[in-house]
N, C-alpha and C. Protein backbone atom coordinates (compact mmCIF):
# COMPACT_ATOMS: atom_id res chain seq x y z
N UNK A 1 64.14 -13.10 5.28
CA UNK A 1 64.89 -14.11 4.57
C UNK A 1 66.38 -13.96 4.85
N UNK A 2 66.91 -12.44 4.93
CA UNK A 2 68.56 -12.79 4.78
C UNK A 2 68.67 -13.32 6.35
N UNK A 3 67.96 -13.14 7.22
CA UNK A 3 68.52 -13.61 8.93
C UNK A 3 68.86 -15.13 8.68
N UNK A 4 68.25 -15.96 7.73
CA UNK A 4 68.29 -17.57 7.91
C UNK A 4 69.16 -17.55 6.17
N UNK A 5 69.73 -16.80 5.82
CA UNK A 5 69.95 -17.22 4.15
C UNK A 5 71.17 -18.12 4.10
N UNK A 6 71.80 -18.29 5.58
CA UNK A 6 73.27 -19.33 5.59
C UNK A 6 73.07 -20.43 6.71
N UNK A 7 72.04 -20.52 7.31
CA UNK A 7 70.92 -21.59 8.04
C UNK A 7 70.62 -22.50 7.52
N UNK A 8 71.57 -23.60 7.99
CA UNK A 8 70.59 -24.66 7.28
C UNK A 8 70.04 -25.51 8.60
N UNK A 9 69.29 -24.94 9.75
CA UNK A 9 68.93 -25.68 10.65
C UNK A 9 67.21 -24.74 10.47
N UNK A 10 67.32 -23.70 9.32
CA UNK A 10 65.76 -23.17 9.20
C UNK A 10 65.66 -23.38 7.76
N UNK A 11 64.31 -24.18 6.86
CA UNK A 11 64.08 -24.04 5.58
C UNK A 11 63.05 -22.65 5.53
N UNK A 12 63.29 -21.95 4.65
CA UNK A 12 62.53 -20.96 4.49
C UNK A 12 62.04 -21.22 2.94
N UNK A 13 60.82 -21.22 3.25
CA UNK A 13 60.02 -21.12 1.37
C UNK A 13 58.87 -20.06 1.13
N UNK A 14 58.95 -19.45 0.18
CA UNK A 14 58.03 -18.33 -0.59
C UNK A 14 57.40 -18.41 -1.12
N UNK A 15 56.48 -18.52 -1.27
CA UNK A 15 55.27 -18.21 -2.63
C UNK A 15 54.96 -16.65 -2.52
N UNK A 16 55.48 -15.98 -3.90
CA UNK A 16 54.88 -14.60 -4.02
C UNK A 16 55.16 -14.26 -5.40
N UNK A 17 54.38 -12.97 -5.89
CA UNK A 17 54.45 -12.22 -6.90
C UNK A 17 56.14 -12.02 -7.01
N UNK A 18 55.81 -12.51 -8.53
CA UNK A 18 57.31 -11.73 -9.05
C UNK A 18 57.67 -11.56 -10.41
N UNK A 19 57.52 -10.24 -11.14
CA UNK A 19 58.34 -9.12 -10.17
C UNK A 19 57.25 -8.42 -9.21
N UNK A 20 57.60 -8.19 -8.41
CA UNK A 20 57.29 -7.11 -7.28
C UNK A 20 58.52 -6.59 -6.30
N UNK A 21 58.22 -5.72 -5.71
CA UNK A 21 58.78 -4.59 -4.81
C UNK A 21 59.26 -5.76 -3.61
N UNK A 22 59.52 -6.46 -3.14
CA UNK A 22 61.51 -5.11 -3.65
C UNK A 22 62.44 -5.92 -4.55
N UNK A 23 61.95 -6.57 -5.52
CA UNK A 23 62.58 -7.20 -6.59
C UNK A 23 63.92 -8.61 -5.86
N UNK A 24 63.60 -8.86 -4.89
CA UNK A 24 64.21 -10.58 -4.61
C UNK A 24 63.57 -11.29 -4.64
N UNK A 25 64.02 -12.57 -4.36
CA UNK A 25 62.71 -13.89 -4.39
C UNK A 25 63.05 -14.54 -5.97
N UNK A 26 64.03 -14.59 -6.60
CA UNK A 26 64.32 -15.56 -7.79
C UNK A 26 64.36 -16.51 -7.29
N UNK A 27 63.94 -17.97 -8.27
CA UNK A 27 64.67 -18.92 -7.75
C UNK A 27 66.39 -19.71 -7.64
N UNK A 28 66.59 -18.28 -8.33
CA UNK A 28 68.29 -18.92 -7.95
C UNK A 28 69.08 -18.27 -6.90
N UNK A 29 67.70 -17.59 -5.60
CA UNK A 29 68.33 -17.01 -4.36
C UNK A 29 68.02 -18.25 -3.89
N UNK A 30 69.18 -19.23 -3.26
CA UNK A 30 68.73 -20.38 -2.47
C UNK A 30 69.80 -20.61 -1.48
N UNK A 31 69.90 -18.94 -0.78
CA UNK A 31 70.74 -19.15 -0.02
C UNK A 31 72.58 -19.28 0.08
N UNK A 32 73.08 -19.04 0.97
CA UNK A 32 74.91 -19.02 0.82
C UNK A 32 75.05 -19.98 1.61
N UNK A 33 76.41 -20.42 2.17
CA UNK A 33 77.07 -21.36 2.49
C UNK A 33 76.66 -22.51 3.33
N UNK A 34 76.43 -22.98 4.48
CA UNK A 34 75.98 -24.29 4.74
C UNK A 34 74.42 -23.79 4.48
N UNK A 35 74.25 -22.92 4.57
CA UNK A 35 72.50 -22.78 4.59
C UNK A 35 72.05 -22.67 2.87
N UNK A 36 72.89 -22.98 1.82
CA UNK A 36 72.38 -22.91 0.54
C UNK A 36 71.68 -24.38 0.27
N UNK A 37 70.59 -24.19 -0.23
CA UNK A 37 69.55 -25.33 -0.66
C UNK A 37 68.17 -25.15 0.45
N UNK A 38 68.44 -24.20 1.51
CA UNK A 38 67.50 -24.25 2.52
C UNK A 38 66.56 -22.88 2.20
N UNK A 39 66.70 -22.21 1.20
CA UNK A 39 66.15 -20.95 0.98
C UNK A 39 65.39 -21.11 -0.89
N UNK A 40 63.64 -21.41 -0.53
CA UNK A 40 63.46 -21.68 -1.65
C UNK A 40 61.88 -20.81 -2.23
N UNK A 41 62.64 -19.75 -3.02
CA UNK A 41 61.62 -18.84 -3.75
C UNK A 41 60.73 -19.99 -5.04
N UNK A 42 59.52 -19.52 -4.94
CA UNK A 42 58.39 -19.99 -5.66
C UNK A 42 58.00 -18.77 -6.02
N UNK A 43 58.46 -17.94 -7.36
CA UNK A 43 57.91 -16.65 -8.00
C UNK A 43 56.29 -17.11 -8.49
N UNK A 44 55.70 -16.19 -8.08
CA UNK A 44 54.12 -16.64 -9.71
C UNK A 44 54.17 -15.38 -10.04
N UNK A 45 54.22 -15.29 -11.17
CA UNK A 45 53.69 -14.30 -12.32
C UNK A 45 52.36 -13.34 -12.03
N UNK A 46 52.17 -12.03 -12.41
CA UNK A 46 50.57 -11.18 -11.77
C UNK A 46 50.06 -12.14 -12.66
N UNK A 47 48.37 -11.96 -11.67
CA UNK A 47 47.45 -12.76 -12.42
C UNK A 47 47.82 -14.07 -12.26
N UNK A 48 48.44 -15.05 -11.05
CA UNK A 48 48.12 -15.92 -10.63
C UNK A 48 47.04 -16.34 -10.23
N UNK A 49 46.61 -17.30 -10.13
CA UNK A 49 45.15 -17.53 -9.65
C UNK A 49 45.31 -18.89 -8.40
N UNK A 50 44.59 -19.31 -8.00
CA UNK A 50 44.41 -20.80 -7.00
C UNK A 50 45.38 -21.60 -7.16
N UNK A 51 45.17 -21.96 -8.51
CA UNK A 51 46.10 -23.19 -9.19
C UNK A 51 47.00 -22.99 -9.48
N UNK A 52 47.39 -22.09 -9.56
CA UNK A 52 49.47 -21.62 -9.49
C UNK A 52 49.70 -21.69 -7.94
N UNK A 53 49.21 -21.28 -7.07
CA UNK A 53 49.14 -21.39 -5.56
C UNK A 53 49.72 -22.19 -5.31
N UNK A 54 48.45 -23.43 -5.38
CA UNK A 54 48.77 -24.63 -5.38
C UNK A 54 49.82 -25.57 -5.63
N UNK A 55 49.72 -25.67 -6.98
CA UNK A 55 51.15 -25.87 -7.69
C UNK A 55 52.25 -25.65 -7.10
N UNK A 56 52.64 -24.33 -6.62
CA UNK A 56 53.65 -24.22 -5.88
C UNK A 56 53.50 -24.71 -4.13
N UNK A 57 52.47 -24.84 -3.49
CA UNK A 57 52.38 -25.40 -2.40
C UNK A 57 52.56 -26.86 -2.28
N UNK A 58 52.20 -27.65 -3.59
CA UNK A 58 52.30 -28.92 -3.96
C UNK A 58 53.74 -29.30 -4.04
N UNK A 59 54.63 -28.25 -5.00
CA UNK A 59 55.44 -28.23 -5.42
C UNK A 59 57.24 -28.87 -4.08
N UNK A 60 56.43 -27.47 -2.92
CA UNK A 60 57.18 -27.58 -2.05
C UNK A 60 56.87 -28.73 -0.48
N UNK A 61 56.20 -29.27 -0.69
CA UNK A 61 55.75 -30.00 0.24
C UNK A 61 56.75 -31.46 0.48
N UNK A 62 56.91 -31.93 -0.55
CA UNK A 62 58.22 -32.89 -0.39
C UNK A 62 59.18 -32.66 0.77
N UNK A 63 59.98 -31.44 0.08
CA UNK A 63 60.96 -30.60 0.40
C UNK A 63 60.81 -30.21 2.08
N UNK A 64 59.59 -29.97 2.20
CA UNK A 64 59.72 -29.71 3.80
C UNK A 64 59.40 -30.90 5.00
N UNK A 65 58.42 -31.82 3.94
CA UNK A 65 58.87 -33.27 4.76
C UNK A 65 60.03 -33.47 4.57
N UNK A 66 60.89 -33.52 3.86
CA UNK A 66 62.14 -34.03 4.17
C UNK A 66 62.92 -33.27 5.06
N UNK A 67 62.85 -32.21 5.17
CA UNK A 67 63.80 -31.16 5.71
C UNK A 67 62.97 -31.44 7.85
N UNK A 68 61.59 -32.09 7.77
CA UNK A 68 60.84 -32.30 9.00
C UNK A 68 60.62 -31.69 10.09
N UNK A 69 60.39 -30.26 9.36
CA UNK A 69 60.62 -29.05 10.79
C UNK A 69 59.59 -29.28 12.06
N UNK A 70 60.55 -28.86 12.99
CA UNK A 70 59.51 -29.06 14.56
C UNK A 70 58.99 -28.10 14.30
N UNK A 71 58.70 -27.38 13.93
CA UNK A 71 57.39 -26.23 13.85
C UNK A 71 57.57 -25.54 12.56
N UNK A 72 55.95 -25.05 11.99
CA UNK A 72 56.17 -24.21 10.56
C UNK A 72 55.91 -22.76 11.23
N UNK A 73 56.17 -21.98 10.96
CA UNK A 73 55.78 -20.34 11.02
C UNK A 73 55.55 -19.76 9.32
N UNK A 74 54.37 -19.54 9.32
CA UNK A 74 53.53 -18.38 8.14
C UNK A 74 53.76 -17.24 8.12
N UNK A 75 54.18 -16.58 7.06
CA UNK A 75 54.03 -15.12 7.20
C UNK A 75 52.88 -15.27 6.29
N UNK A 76 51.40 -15.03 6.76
CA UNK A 76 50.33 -15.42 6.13
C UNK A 76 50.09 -13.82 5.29
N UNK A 77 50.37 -13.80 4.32
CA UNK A 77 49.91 -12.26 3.24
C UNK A 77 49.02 -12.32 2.54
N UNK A 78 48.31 -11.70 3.03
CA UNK A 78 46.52 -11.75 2.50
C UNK A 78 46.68 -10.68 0.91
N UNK A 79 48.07 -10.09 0.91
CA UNK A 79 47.69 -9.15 -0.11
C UNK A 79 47.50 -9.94 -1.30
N UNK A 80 47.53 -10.98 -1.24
CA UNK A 80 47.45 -11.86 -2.70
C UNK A 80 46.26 -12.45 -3.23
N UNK A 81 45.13 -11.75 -2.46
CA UNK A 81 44.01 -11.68 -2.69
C UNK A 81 43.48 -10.69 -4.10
N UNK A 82 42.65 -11.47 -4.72
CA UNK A 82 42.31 -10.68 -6.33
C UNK A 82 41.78 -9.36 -6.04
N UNK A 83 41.12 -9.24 -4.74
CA UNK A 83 40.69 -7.53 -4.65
C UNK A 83 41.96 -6.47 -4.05
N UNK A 84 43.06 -6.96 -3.58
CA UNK A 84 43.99 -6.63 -2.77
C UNK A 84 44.95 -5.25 -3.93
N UNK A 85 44.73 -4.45 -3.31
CA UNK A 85 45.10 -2.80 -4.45
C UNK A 85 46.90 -3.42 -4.79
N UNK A 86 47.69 -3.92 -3.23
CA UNK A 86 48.58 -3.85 -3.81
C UNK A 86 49.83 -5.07 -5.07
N UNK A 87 49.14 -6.19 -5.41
CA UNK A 87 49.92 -7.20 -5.54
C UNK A 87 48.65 -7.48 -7.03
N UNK A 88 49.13 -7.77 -8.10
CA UNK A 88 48.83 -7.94 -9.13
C UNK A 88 48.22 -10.09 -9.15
N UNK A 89 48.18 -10.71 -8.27
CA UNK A 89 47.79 -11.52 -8.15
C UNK A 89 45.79 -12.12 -7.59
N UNK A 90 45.69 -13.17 -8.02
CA UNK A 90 44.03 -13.09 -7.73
C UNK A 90 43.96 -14.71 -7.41
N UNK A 91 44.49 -14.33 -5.61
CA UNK A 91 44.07 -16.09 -4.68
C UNK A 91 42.17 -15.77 -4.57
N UNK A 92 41.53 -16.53 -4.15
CA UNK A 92 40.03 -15.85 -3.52
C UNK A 92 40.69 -16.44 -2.17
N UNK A 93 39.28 -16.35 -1.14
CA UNK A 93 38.88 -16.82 -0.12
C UNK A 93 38.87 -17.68 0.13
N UNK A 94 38.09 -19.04 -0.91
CA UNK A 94 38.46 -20.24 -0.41
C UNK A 94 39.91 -20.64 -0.42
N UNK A 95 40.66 -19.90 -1.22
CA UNK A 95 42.26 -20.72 -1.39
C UNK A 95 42.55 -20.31 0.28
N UNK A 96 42.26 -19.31 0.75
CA UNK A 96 43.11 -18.92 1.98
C UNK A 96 42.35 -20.26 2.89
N UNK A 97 41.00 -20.58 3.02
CA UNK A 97 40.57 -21.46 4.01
C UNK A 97 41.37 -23.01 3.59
N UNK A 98 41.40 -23.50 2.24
CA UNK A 98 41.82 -24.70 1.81
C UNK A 98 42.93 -24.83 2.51
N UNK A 99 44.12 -23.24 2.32
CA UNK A 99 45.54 -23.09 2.76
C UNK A 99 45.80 -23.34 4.19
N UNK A 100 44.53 -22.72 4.91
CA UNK A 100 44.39 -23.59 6.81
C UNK A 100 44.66 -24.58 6.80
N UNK A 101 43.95 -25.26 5.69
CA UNK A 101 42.64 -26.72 6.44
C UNK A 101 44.61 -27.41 5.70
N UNK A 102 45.01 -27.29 4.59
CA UNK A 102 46.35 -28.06 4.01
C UNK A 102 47.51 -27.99 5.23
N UNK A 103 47.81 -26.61 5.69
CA UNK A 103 49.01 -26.90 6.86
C UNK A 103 48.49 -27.62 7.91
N UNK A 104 47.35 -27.38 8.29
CA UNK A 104 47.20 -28.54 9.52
C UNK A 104 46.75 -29.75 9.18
N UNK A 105 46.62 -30.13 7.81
CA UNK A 105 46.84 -31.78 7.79
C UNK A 105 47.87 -32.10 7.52
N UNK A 106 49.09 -31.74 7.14
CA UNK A 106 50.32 -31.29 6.78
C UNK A 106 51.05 -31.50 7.75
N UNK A 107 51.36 -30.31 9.07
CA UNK A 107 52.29 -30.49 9.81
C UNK A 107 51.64 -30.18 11.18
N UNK A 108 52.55 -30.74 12.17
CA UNK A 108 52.06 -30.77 13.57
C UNK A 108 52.11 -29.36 14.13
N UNK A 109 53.00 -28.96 13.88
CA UNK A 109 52.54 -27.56 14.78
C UNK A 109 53.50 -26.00 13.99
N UNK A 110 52.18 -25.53 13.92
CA UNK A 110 52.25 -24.34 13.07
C UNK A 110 52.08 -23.16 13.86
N UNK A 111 52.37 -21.99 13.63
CA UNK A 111 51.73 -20.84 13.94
C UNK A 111 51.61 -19.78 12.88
N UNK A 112 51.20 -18.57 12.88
CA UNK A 112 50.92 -17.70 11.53
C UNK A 112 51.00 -16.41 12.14
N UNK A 113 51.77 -15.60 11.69
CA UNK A 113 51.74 -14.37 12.10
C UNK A 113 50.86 -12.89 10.49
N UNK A 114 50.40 -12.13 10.90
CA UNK A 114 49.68 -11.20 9.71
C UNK A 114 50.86 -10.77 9.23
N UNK A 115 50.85 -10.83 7.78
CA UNK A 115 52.36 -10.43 6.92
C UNK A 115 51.60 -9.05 5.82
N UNK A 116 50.73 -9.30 5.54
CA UNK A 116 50.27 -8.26 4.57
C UNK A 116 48.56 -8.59 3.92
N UNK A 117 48.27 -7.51 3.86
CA UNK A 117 46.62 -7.78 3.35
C UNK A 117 46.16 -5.91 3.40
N UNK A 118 45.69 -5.25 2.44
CA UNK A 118 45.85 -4.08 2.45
C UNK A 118 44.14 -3.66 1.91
N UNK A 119 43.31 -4.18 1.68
CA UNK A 119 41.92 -3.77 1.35
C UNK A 119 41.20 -4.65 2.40
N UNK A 120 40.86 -3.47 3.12
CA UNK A 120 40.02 -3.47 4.49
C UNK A 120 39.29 -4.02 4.82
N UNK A 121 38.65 -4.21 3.57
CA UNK A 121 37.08 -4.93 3.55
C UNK A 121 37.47 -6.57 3.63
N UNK A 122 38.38 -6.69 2.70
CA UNK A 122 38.75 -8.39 2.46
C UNK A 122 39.32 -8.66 3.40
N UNK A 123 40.30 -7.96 4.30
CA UNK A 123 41.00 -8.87 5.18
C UNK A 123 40.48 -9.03 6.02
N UNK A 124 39.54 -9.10 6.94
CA UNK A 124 39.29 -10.06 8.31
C UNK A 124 38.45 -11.19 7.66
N UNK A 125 37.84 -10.76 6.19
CA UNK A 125 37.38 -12.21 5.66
C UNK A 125 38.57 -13.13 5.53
N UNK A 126 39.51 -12.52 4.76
CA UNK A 126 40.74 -13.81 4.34
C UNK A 126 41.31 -14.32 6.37
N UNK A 127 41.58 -13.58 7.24
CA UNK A 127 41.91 -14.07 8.34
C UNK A 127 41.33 -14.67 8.71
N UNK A 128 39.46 -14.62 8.82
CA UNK A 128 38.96 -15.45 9.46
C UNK A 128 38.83 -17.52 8.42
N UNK A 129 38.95 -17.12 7.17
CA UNK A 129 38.87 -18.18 6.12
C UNK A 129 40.39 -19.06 6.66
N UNK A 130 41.34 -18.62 6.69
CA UNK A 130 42.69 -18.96 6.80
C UNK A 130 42.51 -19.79 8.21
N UNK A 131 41.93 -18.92 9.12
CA UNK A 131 42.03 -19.49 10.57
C UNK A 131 41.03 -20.74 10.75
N UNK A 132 39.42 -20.71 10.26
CA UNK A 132 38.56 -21.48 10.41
C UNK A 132 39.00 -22.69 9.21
N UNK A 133 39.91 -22.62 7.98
CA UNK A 133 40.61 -24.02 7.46
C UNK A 133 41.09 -24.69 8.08
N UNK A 134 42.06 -24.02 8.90
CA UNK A 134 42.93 -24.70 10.18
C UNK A 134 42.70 -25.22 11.09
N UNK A 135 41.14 -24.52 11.34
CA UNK A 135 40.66 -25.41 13.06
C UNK A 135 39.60 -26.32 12.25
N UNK A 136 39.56 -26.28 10.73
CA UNK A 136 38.19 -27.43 10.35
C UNK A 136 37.12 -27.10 10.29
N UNK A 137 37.02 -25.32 10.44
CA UNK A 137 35.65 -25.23 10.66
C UNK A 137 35.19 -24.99 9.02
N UNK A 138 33.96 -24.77 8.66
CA UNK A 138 33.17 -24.54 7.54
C UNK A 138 33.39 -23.00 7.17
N UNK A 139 33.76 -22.66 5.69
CA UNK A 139 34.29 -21.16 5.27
C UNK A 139 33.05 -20.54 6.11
N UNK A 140 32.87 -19.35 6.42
CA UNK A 140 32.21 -18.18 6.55
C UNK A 140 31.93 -17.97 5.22
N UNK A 141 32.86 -17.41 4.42
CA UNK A 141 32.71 -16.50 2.97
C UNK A 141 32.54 -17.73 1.96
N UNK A 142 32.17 -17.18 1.17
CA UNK A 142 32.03 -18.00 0.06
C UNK A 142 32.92 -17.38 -1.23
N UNK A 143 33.67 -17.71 -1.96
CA UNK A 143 34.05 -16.88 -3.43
C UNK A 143 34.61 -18.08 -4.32
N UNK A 144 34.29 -18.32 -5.14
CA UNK A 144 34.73 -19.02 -6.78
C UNK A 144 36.20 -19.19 -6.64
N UNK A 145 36.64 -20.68 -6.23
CA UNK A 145 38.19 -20.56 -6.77
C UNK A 145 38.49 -19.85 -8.11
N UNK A 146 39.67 -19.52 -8.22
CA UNK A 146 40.05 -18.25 -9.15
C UNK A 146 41.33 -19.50 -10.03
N UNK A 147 41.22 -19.58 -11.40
CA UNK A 147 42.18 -20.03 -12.20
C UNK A 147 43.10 -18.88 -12.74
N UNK A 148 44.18 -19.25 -13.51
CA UNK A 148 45.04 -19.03 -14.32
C UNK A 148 45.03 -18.72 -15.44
N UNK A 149 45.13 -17.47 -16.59
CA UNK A 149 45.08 -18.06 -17.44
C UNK A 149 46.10 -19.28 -18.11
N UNK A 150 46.27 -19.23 -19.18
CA UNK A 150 47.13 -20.17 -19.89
C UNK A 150 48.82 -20.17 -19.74
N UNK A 151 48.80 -18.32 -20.02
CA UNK A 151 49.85 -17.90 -20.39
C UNK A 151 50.70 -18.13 -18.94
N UNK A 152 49.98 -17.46 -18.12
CA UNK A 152 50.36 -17.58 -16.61
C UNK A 152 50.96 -18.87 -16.29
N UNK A 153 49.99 -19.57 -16.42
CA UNK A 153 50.24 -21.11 -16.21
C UNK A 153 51.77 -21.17 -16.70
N UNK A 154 51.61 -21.11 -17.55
CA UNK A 154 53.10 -21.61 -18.87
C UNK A 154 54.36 -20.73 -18.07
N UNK A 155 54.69 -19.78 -18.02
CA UNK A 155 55.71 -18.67 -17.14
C UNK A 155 55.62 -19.30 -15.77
N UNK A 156 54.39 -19.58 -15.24
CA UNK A 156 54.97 -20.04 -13.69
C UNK A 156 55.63 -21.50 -13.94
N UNK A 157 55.17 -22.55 -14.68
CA UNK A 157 55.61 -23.76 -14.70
C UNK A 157 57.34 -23.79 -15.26
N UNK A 158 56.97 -22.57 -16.41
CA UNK A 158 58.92 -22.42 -16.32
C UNK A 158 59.53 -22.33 -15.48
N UNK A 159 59.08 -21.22 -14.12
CA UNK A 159 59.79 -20.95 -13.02
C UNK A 159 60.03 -22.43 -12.18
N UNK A 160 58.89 -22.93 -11.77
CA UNK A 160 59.26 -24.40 -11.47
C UNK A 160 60.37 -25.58 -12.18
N UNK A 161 60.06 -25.08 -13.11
CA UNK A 161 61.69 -25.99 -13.81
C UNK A 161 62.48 -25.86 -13.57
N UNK A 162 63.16 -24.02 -13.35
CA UNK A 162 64.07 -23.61 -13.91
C UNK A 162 64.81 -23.87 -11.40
N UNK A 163 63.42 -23.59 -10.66
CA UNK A 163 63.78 -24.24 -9.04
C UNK A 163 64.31 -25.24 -9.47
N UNK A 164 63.65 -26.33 -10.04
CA UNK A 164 63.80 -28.07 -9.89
C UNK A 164 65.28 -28.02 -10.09
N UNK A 165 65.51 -27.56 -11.41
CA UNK A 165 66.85 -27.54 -11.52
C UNK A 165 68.16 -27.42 -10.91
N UNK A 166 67.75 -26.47 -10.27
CA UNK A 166 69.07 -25.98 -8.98
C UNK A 166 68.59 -26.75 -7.63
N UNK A 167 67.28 -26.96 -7.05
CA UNK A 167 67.63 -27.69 -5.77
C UNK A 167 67.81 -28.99 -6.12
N UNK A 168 67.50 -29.89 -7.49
CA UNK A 168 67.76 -31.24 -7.32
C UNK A 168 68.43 -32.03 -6.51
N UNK A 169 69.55 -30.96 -6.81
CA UNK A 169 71.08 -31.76 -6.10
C UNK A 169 70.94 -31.30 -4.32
N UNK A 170 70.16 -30.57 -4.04
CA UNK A 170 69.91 -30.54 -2.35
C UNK A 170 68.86 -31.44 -1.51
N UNK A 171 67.77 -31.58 -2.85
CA UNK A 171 66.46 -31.89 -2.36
C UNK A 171 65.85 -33.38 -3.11
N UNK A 172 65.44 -34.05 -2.21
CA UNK A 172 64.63 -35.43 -3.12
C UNK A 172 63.45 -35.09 -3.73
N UNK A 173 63.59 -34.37 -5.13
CA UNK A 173 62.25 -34.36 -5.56
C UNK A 173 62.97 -34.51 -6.78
């Protein structure tokens, strides 16, 4: 994030646990001087589930049609998987295949590099789910989208307010 944090010819956006290690990623890091409004954290709360995901993938999708990048790059982090030892969050499997199959109806040309995924067993499932969304193919794995509770819900939707608020004035949403 800090290589592009005064870039405004790269949008960079986050979805991750927060708080977590190494404690950045607020939404009122949105970047310094011509590149401020182009740097946009989406915190979720532990114990996110699908639909906070979402929400925030929904959330930011405007924002990057407008911004119309010739290419997206993923730092695809599997650790946000509900079995994953290190990240207090619980995506399943299908969110990672849905999350394929959404950027490539989404945008023309993507690529994804491995950012994090730390229980052995789950990750070549979440890579192969992530990759076969993207090319259209049918999950391999199967697992129960994973909800939110309430409370969750309520703390992440604050965090979304409290974004809306500060990019308004950068962003048409």
């Amino acid at each position: 994030m800090a290589v592009f944090y005064d870039n405004p010819k790269v949008l960079y956006c986050s979805l991750h646990q927060y708080p977590a290690f190494p404690g950045t990623g607020w939404v009122d890091e949105i970047g310094s001087g011509r590149g401020q409004g182009f740097t946009i954290n989406i915190p979720m709360p532990p114990a996110s589930g699908d639909d906070v995901f979402w929400n925030g993938l929904e959330y930011v999708l405007p924002i990057a049609r407008a911004f119309d990048p010739e290419i997206v790059a993923v730092s695809a982090g599997f650790d946000a998987h509900q079995l994953d030892p290190l990240l207090q969050l619980k995506l399943s499997l299908d969110c990672y295949h849905q999350c394929g199959a959404w950027l490539r109806s989404n945008f023309d040309k993507v690529f994804a590099v491995l950012e994090g995924g730390y229980n052995l067993n789950i990750l070549p499932k979440a890579i192969y789910q992530f990759v076969d969304g993207f090319n259209g193919k049918n999950p391999k794995y199967l697992e129960d989208p994973t909800t939110s509770d309430p409370s969750v819900r309520t703390a992440f939707n604050r965090n979304l307010d409290q974004l809306h608020h500060i990019l308004k004035d950068y962003w048409p949403i």
